[in-house]
N, C-alpha and C. Protein backbone atom coordinates (compact mmCIF):
# COMPACT_ATOMS: atom_id res chain seq x y z
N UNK A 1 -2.43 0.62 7.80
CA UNK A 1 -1.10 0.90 7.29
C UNK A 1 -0.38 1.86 8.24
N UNK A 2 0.48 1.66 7.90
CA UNK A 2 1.88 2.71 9.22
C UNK A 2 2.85 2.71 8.62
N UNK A 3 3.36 4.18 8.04
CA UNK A 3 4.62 4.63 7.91
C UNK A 3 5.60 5.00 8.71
N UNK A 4 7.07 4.47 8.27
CA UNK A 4 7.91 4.98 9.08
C UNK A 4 9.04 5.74 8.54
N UNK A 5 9.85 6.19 8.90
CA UNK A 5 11.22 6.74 7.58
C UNK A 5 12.61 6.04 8.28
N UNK A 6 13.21 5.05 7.75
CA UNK A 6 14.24 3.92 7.44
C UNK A 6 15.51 4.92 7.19
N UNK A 7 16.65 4.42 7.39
CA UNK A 7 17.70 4.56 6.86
C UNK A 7 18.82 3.03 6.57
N UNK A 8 19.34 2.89 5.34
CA UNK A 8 19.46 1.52 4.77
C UNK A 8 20.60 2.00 4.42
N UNK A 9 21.96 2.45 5.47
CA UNK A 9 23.14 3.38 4.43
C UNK A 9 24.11 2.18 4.19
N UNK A 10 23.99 0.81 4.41
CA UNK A 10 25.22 0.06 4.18
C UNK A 10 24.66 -1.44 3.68
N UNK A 11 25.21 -1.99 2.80
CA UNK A 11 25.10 -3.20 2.31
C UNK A 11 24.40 -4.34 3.22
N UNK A 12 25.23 -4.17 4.63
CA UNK A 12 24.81 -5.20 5.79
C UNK A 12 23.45 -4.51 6.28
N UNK A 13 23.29 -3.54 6.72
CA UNK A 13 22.12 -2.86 6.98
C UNK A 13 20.73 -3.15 5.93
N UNK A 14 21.38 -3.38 4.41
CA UNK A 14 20.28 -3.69 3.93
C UNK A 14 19.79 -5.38 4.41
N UNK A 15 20.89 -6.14 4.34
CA UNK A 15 20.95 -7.56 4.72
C UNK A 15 19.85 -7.82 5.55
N UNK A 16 20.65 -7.02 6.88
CA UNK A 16 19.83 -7.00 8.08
C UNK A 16 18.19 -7.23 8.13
N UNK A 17 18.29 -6.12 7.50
CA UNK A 17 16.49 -5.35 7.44
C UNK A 17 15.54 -6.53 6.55
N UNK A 18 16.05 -6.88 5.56
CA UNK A 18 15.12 -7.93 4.96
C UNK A 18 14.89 -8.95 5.26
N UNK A 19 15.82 -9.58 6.33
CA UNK A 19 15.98 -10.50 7.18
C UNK A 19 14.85 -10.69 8.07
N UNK A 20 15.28 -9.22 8.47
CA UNK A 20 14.29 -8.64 9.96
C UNK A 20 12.85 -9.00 9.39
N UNK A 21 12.37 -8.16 8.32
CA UNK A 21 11.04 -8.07 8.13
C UNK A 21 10.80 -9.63 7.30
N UNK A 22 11.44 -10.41 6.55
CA UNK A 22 10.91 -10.96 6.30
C UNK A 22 10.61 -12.85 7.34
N UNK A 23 10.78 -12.08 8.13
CA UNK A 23 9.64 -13.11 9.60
C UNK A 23 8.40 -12.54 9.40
N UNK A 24 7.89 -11.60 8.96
CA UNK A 24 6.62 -11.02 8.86
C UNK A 24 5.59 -11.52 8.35
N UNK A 25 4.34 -11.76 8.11
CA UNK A 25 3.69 -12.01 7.25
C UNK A 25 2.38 -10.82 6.83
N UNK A 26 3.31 -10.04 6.26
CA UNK A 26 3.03 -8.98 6.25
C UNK A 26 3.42 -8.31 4.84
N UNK A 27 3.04 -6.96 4.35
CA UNK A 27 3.60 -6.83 2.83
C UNK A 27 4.10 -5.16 3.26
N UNK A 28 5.22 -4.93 2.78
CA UNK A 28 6.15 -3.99 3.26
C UNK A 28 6.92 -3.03 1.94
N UNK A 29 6.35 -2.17 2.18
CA UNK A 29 7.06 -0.91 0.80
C UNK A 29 7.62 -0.20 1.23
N UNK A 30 8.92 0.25 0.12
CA UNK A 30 9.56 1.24 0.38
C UNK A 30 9.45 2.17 -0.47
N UNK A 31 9.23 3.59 -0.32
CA UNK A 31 8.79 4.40 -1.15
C UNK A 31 9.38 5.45 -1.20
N UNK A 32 10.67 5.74 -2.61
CA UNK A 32 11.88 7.18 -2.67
C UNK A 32 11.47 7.27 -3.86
N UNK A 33 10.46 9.10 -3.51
CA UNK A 33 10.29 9.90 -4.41
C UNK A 33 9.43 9.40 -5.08
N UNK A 34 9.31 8.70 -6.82
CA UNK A 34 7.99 8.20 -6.90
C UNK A 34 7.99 7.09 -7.43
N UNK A 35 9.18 6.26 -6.87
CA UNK A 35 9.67 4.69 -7.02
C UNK A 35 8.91 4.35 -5.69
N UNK A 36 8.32 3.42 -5.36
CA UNK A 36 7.59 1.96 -5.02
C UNK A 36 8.32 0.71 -5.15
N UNK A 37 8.57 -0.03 -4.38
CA UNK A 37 9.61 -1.21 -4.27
C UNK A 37 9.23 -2.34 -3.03
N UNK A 38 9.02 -3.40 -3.39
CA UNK A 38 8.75 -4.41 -2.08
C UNK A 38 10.12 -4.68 -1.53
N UNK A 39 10.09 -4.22 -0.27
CA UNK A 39 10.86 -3.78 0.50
C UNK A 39 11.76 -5.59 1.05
N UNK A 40 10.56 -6.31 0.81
CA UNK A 40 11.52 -7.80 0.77
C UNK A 40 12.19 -8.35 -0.98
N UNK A 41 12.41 -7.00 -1.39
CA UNK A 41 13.36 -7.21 -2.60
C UNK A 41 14.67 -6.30 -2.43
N UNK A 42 15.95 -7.34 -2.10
CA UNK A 42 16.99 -6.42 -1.93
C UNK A 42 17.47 -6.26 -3.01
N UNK A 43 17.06 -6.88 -4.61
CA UNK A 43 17.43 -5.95 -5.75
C UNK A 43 16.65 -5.08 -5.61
N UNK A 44 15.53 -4.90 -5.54
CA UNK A 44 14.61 -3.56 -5.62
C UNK A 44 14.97 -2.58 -4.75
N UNK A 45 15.72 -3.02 -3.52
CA UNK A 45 16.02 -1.70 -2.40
C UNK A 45 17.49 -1.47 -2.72
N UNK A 46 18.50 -2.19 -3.53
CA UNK A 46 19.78 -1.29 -4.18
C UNK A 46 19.23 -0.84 -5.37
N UNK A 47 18.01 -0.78 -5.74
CA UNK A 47 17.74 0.34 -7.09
C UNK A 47 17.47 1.61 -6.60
N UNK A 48 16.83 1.88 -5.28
CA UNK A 48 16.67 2.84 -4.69
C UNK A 48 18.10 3.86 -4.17
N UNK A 49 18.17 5.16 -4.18
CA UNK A 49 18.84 6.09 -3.66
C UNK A 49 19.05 5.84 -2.09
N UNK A 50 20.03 5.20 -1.56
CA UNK A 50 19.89 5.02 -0.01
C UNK A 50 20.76 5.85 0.94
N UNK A 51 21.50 6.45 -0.06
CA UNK A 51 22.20 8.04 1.00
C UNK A 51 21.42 8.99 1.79
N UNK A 52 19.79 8.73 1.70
CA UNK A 52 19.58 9.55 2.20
C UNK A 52 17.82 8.66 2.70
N UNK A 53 17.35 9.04 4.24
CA UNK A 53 16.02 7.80 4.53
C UNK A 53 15.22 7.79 3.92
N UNK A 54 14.49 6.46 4.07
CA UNK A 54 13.42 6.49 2.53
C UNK A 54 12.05 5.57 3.66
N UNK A 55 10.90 6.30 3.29
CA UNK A 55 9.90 5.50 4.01
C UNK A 55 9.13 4.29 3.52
N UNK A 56 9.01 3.59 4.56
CA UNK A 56 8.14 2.44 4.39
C UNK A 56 7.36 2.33 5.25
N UNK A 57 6.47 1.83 4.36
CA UNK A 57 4.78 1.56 4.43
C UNK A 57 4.82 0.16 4.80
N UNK A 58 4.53 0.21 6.22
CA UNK A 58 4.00 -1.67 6.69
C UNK A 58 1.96 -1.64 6.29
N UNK A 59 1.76 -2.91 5.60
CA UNK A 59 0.59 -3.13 5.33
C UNK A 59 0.50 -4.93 6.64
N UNK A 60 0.04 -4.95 6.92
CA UNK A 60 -0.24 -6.29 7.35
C UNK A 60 -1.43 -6.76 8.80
N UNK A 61 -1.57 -7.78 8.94
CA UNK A 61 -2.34 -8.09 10.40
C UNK A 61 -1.32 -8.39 11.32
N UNK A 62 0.00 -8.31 11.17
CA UNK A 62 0.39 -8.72 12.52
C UNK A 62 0.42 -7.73 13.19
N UNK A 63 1.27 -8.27 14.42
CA UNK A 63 1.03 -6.59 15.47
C UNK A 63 2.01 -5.86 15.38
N UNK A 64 1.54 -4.52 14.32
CA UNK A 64 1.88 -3.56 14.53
C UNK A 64 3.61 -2.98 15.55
N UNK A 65 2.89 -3.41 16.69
CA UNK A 65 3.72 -3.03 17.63
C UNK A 65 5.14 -3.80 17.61
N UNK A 66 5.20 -5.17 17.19
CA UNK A 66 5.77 -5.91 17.11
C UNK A 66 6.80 -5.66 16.15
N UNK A 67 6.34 -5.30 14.96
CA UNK A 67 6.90 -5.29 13.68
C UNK A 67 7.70 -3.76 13.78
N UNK A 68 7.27 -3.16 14.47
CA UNK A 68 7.81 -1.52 14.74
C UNK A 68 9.17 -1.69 15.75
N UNK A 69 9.01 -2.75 16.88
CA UNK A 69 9.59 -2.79 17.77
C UNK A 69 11.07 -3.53 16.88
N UNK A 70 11.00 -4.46 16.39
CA UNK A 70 11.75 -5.33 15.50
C UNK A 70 12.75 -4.13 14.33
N UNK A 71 11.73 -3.30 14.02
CA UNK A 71 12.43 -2.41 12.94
C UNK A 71 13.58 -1.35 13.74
N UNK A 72 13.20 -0.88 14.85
CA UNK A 72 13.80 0.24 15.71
C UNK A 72 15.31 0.30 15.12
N UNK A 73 16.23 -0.72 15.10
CA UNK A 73 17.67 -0.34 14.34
C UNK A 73 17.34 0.43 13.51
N UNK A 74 16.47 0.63 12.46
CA UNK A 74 16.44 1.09 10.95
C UNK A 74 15.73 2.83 10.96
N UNK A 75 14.59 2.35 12.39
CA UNK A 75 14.08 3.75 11.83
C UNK A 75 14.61 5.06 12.29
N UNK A 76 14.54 6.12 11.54
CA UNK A 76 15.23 7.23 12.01
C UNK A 76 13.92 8.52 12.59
N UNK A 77 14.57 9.09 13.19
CA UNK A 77 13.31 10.19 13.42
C UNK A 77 13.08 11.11 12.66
C-alpha cells in the first residue's frame, strides 16, 4: 500500500481523477478524517470535505510507479 495526499478542489478535477485511476486495476481509498470512500466513487468523493487535501491509499499489483506517475496532477506535497 502507498499513501499519498490529493487535492480534488473542483468538479472537473474530480472528473479527471476517477477517470485517471480508473484504468487501474487496482483498489483506491480516500480517507477525510474518519470517512473511508472508494475513491472510484464520485458520489462517495462529493460526500467528502474537498476544500481542503484528503489522502489516498493505492492498494494494488500494478506498478506502483506508474499509478503515482499518472496521479502527479492531483498530488500535493
Amino acid at each position: 500500500m502507498k499513501t499519498v495526499k490529493i487535492s480534488l478542489d473542483s468538479i472537473e478535477k474530480v472528473k479527471s481523477f476517477v477517470n485517471t485511476i480508473a484504468r487501474f486495476d487496482a483498489d483506491f481509498d480516500l480517507v477525510s478524517g474518519r470517512y473511508v470512500i472508494d475513491a472510484k466513487s464520485i458520489m462517495g468523493i462529493f460526500s467528502l470535505d474537498l476544500s481542503k487535501p484528503i489522502s489516498l491509499n493505492i492498494h494494488g499489483n500494478d506498478s506502483m510507479d506508474n499509478i503515482v506517475e499518472a496521479l502527479k496532477p492531483y498530488i500535493v506535497e
